[in-house]
C-alpha atoms as a PDB file:
ATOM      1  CA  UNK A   1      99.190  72.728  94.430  1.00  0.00           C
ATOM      2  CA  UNK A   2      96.131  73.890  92.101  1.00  0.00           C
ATOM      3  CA  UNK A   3      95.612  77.807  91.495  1.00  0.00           C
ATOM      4  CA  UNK A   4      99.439  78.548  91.511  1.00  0.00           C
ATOM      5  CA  UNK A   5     102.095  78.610  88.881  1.00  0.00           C
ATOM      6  CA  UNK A   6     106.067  78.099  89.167  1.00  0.00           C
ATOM      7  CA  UNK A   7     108.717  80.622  88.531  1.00  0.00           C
ATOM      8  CA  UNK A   8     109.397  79.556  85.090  1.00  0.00           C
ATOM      9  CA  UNK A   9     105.649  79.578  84.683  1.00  0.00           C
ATOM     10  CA  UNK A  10     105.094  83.311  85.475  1.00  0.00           C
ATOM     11  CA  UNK A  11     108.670  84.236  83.383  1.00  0.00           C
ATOM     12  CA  UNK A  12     106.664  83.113  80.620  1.00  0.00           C
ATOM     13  CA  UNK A  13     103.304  84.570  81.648  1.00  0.00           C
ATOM     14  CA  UNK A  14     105.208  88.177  82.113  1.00  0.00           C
ATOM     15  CA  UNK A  15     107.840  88.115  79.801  1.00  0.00           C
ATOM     16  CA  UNK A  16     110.948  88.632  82.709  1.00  0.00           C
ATOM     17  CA  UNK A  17     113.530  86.103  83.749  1.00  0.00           C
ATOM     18  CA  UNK A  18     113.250  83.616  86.351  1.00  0.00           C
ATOM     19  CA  UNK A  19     115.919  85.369  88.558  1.00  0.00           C
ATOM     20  CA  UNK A  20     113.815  88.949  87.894  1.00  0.00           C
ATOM     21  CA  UNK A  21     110.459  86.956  89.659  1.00  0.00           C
ATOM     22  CA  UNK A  22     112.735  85.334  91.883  1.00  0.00           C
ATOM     23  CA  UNK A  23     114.361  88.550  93.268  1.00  0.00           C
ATOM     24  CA  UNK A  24     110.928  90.337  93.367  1.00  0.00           C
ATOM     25  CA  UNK A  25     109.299  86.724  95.111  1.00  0.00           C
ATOM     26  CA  UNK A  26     111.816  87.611  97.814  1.00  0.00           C
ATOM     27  CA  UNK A  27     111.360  91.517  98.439  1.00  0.00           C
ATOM     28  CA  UNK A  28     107.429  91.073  99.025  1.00  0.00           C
ATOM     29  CA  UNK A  29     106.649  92.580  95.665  1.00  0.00           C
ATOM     30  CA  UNK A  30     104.550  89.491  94.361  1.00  0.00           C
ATOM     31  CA  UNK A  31     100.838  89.514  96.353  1.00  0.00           C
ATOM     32  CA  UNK A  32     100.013  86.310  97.987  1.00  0.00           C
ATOM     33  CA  UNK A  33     103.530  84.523  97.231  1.00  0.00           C
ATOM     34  CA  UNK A  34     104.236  81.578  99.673  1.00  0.00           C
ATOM     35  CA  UNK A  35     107.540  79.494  99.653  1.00  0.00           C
ATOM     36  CA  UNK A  36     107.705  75.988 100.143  1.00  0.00           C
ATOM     37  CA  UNK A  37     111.597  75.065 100.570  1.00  0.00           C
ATOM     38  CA  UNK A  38     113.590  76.239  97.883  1.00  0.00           C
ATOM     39  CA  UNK A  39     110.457  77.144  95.838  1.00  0.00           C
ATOM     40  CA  UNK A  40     108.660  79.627  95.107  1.00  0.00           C
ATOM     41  CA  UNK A  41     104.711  79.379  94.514  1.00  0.00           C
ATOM     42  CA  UNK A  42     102.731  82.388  92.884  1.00  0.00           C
ATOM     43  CA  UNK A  43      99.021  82.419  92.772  1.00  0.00           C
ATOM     44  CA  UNK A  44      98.239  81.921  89.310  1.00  0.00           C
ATOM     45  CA  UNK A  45      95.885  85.187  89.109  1.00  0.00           C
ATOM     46  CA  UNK A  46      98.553  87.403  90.400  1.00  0.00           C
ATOM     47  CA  UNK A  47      99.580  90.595  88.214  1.00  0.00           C
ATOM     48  CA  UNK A  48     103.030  91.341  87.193  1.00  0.00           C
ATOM     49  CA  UNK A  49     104.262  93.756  89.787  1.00  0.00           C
ATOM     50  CA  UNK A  50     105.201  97.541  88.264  1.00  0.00           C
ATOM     51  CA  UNK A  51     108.643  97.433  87.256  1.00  0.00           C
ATOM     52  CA  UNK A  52     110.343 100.145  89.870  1.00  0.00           C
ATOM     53  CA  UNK A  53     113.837 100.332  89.554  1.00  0.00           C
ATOM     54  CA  UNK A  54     115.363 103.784  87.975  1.00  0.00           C
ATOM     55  CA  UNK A  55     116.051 103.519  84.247  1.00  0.00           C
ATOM     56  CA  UNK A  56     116.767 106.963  83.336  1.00  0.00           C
ATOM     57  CA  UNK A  57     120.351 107.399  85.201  1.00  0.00           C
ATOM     58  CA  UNK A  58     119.881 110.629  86.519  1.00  0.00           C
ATOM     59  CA  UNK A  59     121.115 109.213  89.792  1.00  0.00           C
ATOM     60  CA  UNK A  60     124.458 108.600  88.103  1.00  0.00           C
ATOM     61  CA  UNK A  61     127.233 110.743  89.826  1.00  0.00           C
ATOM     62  CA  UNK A  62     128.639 113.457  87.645  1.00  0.00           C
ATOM     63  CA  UNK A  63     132.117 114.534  88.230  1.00  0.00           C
ATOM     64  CA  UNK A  64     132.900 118.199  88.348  1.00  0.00           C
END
């Protein structure tokens, strides 16, 4: 499989964990990801997707 990299590959690469990539692998974040079984295969000239999740807990429920 030339021109893609493995999970543990791109946690290197980007600097996340392999269950972060996996986890973004499987809700279509990651362009031109393909599985083959159990694995994942990223194109090795794929970006790290922006990291979207909230950080800044303002959607924290306050009680009253």
């Amino acid at each position: 499989m030339e021109n893609y990299i493995t999970l543990s590959e791109a946690s290197q690469k980007w600097g996340i964990s392999e269950r972060r990539i996996r986890t973004l692998c499987a809700e279509g974040r990651i362009e031109g990801v393909t599985r083959f079984g159990k694995a994942w295969a990223i194109p090795e000239n794929t970006k790290k997707p922006s990291d979207n999740r909230v950080k800044t807990g303002k959607y924290i429920k306050k009680q009253t």
